[in-house]
N, C-alpha and C. Protein backbone atom coordinates (compact mmCIF):
# COMPACT_ATOMS: atom_id res chain seq x y z
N UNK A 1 13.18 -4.64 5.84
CA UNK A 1 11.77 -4.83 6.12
C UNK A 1 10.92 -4.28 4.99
N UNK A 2 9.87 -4.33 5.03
CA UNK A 2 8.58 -4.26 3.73
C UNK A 2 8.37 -2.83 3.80
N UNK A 3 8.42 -1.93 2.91
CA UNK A 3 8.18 -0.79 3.09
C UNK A 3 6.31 -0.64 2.84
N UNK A 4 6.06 0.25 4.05
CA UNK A 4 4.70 0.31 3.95
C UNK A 4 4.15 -0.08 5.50
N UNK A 5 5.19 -0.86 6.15
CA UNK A 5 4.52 -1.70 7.01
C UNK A 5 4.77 -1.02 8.57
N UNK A 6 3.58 -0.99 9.42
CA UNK A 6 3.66 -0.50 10.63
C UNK A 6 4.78 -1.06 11.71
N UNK A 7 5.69 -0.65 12.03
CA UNK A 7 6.11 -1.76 13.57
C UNK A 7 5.98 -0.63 14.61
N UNK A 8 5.50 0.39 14.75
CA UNK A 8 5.43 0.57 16.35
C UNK A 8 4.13 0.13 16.45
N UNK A 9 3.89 -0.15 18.17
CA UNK A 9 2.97 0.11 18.94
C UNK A 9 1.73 1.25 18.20
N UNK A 10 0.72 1.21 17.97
CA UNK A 10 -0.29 2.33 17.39
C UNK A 10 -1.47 2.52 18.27
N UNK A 11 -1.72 3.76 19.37
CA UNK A 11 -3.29 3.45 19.63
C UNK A 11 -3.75 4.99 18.63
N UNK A 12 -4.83 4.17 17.82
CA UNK A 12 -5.71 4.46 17.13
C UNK A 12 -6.80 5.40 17.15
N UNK A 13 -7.31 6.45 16.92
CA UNK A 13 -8.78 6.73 17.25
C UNK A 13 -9.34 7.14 16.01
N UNK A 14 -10.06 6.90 15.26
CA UNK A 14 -10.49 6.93 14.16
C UNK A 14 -11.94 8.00 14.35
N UNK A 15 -11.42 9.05 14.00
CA UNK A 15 -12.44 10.19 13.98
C UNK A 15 -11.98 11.43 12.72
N UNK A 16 -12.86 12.57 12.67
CA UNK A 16 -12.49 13.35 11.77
C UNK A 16 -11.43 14.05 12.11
N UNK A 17 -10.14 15.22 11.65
CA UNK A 17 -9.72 15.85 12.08
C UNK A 17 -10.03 17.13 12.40
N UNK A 18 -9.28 17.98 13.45
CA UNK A 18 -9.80 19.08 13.81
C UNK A 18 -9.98 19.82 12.50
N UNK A 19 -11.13 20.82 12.41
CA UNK A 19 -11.55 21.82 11.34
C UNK A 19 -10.73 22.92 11.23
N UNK A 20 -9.67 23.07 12.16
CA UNK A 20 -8.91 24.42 12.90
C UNK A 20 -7.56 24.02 11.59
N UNK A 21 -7.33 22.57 11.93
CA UNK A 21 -6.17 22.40 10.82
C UNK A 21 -6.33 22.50 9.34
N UNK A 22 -5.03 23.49 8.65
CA UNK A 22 -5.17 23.87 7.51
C UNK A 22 -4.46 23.13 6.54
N UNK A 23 -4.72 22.12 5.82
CA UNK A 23 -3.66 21.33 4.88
C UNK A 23 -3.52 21.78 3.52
N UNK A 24 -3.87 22.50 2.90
CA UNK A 24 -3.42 23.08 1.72
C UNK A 24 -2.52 23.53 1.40
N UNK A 25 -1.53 23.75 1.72
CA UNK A 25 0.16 23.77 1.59
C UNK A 25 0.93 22.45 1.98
N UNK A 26 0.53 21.57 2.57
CA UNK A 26 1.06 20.72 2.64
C UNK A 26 1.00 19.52 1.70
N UNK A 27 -0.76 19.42 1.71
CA UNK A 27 -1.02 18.97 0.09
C UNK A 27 -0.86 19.07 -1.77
N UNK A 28 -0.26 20.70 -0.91
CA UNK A 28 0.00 20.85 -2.42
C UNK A 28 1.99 20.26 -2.48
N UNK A 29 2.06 20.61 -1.18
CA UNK A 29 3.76 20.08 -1.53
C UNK A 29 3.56 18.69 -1.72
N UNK A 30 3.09 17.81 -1.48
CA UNK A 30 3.13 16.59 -1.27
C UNK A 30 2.68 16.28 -3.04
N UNK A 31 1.89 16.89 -3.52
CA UNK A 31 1.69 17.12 -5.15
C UNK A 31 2.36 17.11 -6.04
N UNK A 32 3.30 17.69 -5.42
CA UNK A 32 4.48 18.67 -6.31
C UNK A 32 5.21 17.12 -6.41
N UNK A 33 5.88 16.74 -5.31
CA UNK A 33 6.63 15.19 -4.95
C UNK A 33 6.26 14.87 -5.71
N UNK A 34 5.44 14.13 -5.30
CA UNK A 34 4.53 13.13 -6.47
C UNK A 34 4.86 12.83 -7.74
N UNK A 35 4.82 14.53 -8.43
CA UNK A 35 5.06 14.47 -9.62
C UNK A 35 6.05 14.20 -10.25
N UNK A 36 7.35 14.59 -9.17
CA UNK A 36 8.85 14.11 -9.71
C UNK A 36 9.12 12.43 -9.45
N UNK A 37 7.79 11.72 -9.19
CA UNK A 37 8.22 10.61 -8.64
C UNK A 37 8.79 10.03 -7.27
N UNK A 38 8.93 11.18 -6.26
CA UNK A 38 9.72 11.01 -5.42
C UNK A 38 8.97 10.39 -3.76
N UNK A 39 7.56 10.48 -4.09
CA UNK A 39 6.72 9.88 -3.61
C UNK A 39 5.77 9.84 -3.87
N UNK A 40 5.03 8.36 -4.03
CA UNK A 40 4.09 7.57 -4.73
C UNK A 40 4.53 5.82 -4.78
N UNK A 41 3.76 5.76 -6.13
CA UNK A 41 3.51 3.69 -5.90
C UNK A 41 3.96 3.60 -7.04
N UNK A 42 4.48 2.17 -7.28
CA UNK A 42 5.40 1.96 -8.39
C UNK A 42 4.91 -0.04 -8.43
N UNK A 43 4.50 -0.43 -8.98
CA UNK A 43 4.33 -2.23 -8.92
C UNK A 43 5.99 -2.61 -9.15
N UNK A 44 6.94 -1.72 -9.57
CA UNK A 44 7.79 -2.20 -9.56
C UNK A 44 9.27 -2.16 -8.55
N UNK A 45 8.73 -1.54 -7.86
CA UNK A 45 9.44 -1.13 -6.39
C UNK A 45 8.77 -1.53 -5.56
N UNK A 46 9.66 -1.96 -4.05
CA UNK A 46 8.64 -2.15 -3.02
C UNK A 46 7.92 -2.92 -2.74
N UNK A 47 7.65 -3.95 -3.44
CA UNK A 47 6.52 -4.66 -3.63
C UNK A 47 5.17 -3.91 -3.87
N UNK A 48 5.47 -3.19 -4.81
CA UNK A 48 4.59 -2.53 -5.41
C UNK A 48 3.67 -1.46 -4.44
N UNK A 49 4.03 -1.12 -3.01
CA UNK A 49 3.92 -0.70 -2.52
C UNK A 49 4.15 0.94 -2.35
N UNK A 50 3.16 1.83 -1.56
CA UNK A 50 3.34 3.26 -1.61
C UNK A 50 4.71 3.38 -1.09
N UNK A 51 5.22 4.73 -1.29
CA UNK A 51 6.33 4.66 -0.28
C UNK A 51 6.47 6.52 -0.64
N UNK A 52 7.39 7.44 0.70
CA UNK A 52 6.90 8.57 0.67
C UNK A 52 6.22 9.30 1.82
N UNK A 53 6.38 10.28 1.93
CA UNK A 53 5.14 11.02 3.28
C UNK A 53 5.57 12.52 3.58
N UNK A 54 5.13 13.02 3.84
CA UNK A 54 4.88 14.18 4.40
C UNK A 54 4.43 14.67 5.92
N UNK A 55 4.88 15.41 6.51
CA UNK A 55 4.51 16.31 7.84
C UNK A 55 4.45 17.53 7.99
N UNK A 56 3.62 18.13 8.94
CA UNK A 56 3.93 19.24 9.40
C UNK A 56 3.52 19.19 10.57
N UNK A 57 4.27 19.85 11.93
CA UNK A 57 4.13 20.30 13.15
C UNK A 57 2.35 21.25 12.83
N UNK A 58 1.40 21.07 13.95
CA UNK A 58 0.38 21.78 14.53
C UNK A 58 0.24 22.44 15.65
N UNK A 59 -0.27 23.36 16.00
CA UNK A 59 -0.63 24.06 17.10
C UNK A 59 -1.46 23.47 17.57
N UNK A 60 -1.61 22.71 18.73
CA UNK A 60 -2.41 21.68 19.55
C UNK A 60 -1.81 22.42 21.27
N UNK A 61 -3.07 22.95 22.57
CA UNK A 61 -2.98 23.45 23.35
C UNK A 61 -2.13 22.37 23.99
N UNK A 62 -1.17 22.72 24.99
CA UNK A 62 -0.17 21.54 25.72
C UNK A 62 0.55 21.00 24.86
N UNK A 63 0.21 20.85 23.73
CA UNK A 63 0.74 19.64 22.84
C UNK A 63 2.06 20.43 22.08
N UNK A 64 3.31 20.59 21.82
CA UNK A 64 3.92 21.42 21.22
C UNK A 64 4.70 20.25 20.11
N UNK A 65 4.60 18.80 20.34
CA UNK A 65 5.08 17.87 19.30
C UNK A 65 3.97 17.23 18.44
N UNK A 66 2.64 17.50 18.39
CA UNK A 66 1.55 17.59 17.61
C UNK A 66 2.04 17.57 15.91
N UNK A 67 1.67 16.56 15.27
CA UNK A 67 2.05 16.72 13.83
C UNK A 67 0.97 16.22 12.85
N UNK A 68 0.91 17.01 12.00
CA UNK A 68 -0.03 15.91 10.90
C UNK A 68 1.10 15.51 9.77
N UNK A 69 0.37 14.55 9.41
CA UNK A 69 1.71 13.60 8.54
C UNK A 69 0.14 12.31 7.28
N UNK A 70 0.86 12.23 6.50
CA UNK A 70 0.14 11.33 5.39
C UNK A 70 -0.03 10.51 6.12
N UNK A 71 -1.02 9.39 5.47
CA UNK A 71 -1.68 8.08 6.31
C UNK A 71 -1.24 7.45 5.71
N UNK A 72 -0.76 6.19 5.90
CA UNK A 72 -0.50 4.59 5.23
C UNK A 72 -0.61 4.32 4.18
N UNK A 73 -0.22 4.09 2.98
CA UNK A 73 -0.44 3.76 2.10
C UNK A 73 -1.38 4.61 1.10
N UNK A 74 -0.89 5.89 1.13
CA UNK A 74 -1.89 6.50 0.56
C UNK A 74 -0.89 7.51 -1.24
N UNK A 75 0.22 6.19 -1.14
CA UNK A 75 1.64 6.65 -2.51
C UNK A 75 0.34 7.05 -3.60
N UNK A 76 0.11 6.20 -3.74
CA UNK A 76 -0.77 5.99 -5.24
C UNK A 76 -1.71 7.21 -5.60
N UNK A 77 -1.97 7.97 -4.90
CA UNK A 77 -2.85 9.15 -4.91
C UNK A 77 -2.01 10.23 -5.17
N UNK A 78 -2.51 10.98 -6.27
CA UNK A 78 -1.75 12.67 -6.81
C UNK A 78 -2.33 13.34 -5.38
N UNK A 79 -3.40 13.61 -5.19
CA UNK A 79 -3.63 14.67 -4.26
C UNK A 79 -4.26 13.69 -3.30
N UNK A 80 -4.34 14.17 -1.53
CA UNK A 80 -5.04 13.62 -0.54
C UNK A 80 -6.46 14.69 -0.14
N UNK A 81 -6.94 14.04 0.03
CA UNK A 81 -8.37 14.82 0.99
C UNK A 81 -7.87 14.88 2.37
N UNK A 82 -8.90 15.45 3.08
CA UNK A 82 -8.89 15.32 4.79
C UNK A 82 -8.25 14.01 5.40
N UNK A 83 -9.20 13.26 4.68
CA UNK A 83 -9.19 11.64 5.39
C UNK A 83 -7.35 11.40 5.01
N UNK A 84 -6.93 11.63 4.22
CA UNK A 84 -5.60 11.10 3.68
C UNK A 84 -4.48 11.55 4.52
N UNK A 85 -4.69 11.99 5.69
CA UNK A 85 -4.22 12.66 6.64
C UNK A 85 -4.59 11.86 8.23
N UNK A 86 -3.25 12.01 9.34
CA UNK A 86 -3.66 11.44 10.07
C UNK A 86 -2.91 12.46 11.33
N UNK A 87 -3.44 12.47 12.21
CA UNK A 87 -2.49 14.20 13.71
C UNK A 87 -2.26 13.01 14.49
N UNK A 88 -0.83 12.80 14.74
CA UNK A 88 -0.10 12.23 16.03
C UNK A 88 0.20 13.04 17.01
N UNK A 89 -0.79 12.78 18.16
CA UNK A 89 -0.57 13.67 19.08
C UNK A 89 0.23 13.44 20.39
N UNK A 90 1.05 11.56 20.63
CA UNK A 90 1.74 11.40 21.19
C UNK A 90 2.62 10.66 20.70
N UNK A 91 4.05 10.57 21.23
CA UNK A 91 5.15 9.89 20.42
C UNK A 91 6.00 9.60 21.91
N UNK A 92 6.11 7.85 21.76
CA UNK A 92 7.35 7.54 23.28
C UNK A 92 8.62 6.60 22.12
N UNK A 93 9.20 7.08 21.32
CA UNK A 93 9.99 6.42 20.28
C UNK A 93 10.58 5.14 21.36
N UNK A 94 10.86 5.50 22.84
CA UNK A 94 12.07 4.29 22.60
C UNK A 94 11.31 3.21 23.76
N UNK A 95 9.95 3.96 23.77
CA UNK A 95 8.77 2.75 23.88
C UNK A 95 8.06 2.25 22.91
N UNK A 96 8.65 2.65 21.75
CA UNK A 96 8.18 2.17 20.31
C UNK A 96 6.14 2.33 20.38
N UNK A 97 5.83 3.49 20.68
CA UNK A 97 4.20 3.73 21.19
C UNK A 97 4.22 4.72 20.36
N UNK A 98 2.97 4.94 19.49
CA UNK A 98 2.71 6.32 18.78
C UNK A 98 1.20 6.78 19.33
N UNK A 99 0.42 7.85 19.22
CA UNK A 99 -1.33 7.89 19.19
C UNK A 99 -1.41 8.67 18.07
N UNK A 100 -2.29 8.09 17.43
CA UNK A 100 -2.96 9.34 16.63
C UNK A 100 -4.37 9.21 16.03
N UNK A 101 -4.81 10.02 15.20
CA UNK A 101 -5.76 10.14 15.33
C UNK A 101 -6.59 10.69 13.75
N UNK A 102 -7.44 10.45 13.44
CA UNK A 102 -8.04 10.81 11.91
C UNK A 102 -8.66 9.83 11.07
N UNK A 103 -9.13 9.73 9.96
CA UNK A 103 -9.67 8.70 9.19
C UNK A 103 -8.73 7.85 8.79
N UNK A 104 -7.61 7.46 8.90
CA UNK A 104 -6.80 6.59 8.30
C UNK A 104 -5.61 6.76 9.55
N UNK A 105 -4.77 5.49 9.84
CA UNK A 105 -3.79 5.41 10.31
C UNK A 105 -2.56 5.80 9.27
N UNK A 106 -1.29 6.54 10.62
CA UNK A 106 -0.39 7.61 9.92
C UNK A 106 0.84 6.82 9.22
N UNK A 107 1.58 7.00 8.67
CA UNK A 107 2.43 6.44 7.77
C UNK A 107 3.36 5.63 9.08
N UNK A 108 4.30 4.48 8.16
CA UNK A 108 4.89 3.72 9.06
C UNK A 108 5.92 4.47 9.54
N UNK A 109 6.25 5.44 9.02
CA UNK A 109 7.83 6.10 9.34
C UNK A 109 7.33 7.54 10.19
N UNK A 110 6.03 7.39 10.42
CA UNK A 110 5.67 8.46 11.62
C UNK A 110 6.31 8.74 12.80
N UNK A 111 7.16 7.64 13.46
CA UNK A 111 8.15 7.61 14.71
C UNK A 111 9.20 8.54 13.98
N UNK A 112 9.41 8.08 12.70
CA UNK A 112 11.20 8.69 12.63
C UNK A 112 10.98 10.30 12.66
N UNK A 113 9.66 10.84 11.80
CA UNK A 113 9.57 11.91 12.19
C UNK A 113 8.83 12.68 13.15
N UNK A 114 8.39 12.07 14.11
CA UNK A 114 8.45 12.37 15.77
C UNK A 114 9.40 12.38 16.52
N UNK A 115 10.78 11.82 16.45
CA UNK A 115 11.91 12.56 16.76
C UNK A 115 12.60 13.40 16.44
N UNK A 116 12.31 13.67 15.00
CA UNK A 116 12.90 15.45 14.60
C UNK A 116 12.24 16.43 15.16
N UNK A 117 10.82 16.43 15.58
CA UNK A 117 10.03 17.32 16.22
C UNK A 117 10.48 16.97 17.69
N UNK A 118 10.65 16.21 18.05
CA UNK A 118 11.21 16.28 19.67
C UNK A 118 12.31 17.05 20.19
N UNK A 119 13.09 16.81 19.16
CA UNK A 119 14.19 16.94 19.29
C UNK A 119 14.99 18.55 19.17
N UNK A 120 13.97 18.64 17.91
CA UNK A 120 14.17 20.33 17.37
C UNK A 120 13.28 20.42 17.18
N UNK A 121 12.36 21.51 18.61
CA UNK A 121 11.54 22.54 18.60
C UNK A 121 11.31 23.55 17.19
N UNK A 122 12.06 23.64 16.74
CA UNK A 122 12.18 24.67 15.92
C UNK A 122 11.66 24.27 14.65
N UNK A 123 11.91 22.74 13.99
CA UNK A 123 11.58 22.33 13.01
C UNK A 123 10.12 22.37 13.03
N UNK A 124 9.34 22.42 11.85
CA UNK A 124 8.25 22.84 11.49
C UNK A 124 7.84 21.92 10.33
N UNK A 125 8.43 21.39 9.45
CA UNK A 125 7.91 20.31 8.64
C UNK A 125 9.19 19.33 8.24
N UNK A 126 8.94 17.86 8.21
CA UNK A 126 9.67 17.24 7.72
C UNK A 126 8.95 15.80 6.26
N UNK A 127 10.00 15.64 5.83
CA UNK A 127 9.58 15.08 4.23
C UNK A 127 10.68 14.41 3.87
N UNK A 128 9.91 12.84 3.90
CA UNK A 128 10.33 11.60 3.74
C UNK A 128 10.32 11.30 2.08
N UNK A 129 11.06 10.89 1.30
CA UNK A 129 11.31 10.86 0.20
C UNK A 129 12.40 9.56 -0.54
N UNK A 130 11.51 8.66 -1.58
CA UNK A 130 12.20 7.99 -1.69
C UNK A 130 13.51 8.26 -3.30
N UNK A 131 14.51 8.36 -3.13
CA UNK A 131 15.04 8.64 -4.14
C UNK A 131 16.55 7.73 -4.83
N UNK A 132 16.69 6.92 -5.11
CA UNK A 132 17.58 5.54 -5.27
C UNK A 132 18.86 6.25 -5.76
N UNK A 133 18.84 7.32 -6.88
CA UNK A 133 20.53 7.88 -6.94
C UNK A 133 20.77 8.76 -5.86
N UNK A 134 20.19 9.83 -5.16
CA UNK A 134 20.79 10.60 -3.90
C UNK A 134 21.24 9.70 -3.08
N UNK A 135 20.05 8.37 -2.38
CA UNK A 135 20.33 7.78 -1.43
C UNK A 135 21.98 6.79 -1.67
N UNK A 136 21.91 6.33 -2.62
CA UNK A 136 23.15 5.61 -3.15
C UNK A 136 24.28 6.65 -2.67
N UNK A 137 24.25 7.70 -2.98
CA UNK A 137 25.46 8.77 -3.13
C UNK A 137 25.48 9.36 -2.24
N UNK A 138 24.71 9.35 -0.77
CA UNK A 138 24.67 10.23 0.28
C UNK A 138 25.77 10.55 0.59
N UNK A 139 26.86 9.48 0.98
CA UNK A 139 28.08 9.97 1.85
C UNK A 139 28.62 11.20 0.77
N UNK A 140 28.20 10.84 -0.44
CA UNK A 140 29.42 12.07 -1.43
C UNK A 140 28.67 13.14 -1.43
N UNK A 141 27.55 13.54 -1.16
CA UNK A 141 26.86 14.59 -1.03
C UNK A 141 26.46 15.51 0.27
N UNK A 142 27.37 14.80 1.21
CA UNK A 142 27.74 15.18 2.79
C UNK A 142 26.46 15.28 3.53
N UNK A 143 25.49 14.12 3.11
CA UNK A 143 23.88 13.59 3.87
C UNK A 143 24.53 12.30 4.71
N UNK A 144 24.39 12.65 5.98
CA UNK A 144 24.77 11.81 7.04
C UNK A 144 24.01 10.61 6.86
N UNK A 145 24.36 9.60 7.42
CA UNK A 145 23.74 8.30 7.08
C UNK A 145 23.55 7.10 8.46
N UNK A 146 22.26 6.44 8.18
CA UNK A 146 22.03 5.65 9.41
C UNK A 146 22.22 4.04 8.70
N UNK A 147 22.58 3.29 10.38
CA UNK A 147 23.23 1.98 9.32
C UNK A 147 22.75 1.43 8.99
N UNK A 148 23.37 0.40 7.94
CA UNK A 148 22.08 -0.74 6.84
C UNK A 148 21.61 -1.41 7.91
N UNK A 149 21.65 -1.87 8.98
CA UNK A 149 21.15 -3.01 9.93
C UNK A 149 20.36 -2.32 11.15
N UNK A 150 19.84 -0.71 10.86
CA UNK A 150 18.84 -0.27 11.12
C UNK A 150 17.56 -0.05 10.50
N UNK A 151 16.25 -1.21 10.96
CA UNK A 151 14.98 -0.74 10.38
C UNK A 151 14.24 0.23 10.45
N UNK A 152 13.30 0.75 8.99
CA UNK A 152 13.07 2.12 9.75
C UNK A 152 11.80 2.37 10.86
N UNK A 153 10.77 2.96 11.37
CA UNK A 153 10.02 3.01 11.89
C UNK A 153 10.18 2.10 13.42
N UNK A 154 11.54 2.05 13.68
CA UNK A 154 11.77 1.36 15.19
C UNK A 154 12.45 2.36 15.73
N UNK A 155 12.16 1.80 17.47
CA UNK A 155 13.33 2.29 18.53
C UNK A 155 14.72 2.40 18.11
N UNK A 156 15.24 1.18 17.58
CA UNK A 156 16.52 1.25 17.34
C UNK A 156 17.01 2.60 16.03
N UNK A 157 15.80 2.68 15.07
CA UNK A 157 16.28 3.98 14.10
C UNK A 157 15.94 5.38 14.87
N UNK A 158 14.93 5.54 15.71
CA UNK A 158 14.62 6.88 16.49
C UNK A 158 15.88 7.20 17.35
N UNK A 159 16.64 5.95 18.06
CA UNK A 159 18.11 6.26 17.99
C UNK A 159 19.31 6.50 17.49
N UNK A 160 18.86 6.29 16.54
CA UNK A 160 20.48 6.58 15.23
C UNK A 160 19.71 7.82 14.52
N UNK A 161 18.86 8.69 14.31
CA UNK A 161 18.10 9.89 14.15
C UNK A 161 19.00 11.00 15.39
N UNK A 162 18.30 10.37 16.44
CA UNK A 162 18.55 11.37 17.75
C UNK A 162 20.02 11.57 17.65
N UNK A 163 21.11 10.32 17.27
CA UNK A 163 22.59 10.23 17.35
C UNK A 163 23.17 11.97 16.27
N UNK A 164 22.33 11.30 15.41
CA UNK A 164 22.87 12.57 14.28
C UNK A 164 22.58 13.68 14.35
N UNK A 165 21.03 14.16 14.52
CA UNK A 165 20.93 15.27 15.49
C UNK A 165 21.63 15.73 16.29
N UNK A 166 21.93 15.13 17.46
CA UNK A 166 22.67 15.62 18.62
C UNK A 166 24.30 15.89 18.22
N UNK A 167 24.90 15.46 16.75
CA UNK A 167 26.00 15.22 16.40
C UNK A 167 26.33 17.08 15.51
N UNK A 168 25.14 17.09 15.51
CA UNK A 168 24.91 18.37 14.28
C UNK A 168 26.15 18.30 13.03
N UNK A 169 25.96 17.10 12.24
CA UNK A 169 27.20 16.58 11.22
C UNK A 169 26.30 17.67 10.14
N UNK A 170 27.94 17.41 9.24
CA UNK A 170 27.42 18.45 8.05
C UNK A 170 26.03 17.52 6.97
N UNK A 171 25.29 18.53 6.27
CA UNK A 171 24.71 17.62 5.99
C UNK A 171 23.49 18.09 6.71
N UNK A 172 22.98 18.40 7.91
CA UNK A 172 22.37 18.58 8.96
C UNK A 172 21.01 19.44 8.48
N UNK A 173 20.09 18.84 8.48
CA UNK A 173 18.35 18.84 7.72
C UNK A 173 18.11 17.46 6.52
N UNK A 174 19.09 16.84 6.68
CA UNK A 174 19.00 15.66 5.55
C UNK A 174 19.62 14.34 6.50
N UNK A 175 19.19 13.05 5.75
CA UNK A 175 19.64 12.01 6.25
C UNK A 175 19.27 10.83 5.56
N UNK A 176 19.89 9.90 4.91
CA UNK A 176 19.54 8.79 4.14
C UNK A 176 19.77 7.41 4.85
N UNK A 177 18.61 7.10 5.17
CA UNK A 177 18.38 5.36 5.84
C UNK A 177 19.11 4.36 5.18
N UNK A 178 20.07 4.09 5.75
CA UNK A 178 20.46 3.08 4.90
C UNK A 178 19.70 1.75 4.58
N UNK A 179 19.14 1.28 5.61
CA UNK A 179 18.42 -0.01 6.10
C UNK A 179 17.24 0.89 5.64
N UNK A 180 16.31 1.23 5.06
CA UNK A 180 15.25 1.90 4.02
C UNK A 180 15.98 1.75 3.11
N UNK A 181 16.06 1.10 1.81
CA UNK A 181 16.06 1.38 0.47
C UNK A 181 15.81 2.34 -0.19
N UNK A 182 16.51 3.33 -0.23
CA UNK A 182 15.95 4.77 -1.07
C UNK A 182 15.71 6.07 0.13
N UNK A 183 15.32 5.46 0.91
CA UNK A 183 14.63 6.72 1.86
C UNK A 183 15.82 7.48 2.61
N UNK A 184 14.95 9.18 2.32
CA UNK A 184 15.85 9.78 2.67
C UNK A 184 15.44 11.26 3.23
N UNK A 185 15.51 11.45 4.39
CA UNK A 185 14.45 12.30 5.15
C UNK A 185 14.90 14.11 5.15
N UNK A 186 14.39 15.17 5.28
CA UNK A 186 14.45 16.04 4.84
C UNK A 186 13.71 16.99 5.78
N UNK A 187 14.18 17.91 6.32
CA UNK A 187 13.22 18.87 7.32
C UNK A 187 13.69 20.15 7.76
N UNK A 188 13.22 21.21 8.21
CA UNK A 188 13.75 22.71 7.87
C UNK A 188 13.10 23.38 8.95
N UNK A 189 12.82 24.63 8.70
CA UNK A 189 11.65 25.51 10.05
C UNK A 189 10.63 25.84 9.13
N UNK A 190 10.64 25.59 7.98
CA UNK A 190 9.34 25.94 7.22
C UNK A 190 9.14 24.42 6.42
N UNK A 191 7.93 24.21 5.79
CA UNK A 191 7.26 23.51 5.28
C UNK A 191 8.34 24.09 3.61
N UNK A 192 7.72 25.31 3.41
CA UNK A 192 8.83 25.66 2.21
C UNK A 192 10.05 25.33 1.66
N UNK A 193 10.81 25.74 3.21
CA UNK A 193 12.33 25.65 3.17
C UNK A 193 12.37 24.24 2.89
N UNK A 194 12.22 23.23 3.51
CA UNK A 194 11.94 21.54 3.40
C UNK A 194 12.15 21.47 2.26
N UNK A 195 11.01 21.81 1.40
CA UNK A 195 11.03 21.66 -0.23
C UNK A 195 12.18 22.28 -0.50
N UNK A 196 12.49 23.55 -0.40
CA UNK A 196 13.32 24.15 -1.25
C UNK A 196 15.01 23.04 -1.22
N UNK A 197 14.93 22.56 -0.07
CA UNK A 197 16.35 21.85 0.51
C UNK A 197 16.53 20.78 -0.55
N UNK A 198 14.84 20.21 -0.50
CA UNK A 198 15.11 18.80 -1.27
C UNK A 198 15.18 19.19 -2.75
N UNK A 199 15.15 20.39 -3.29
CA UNK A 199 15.18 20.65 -4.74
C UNK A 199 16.28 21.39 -5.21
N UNK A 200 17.54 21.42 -3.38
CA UNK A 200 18.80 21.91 -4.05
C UNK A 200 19.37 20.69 -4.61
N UNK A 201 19.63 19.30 -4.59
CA UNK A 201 19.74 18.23 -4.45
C UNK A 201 19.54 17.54 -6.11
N UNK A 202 17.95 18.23 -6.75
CA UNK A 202 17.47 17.76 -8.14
C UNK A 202 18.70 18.44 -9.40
N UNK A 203 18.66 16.91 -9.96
CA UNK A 203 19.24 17.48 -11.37
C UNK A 203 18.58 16.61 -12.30
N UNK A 204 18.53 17.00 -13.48
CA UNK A 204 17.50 16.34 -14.78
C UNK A 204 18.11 15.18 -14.23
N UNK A 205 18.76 14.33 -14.46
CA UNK A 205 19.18 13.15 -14.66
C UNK A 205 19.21 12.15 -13.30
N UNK A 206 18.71 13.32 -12.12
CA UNK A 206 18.69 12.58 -10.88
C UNK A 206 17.56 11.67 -10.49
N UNK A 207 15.91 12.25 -11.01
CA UNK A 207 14.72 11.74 -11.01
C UNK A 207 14.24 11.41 -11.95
């Protein structure tokens, strides 16, 4: 499928985000990416399309799967503002339904990481990343893998997510889509650790 492109269910509310939420660590990680190439826009990938994203879990009252995560199409940009940001504050993956909420609707692969937060309480940020030699080489790098004839941002991938999770295979904070071209997801109990995971992984010759 087209990377970039929505398939769940989305209800929408297009307003500012709360003032309470702090994105400056998240923006700056998402910076850092960027710069290695590992998310952003390319005319020659993708159909020239963004590809890439970022999350982090929020403190929202009742809400304990609350996340802010990049908005749609927003590769092409070094740094995001407010608006470049979107808080999903409900997720039914295998009703393929998301809500969220902010100046821009949230990235297409917002479901896949609404089941790492479901799933593991504990996780705190996760980071979607497109990278063509890791993803190629996952199995040899002991990053569990979902099958080519799973699309991403569906029911059917929020199930092959939950599978590996619940499998706790080695490998376990990483996972490369097969059926995504390149994409290859990444998540920890810190926003930090996340990064630090995906930069045990970098070698000159990898990016």
């Amino acid at each position: 499928m087209q990377e970039g492109v929505i398939q769940y269910r989305l209800d929408f509310s297009a307003q500012a985000l709360p003032a309470e939420i702090d994105l400056a660590a998240l923006d700056a990680c998402r910076s850092r990416l960027f710069s290695l190439g590992l998310i952003g826009q390319d005319n020659l990938r993708y159909a020239g399309l963004g590809y890439g994203n970022v999350s982090q879990r929020v403190a929202l009252a009742g809400n304990r799967d609350a996340f802010i995560i990049t908005g749609s199409q927003t590769g092409h940009l070094p740094v995001l503002s407010r608006d470049g940001y979107a808080l999903v504050t409900a997720c039914e993956p295998m009703n393929n339904y998301l809500r969220a909420e902010g100046m821009i609707k949230p990235s297409s692969e917002a479901m896949t990481h609404a089941v790492v937060y479901q799933y593991l309480p504990e996780i705190q940020a996760v980071i979607h990343v497109h990278w063509p030699e890791l993803w190629q080489n996952a199995p040899d790098q002991g990053i569990p893998v979902t099958a080519r004839n799973i699309p991403y941002g569906t029911p059917q991938m929020a199930t092959a997510v939950q599978a590996i999770l619940a499998a706790g295979k080695p490998g376990a904070g990483a996972l490369a889509m097969l059926g995504h071209e390149d994409g290859i997801l990444f998540w920890s109990r810190t926003l930090a650790e996340t990064e630090a995971r995906i930069k045990q992984y970098i070698r000159t010759d990898s990016v």
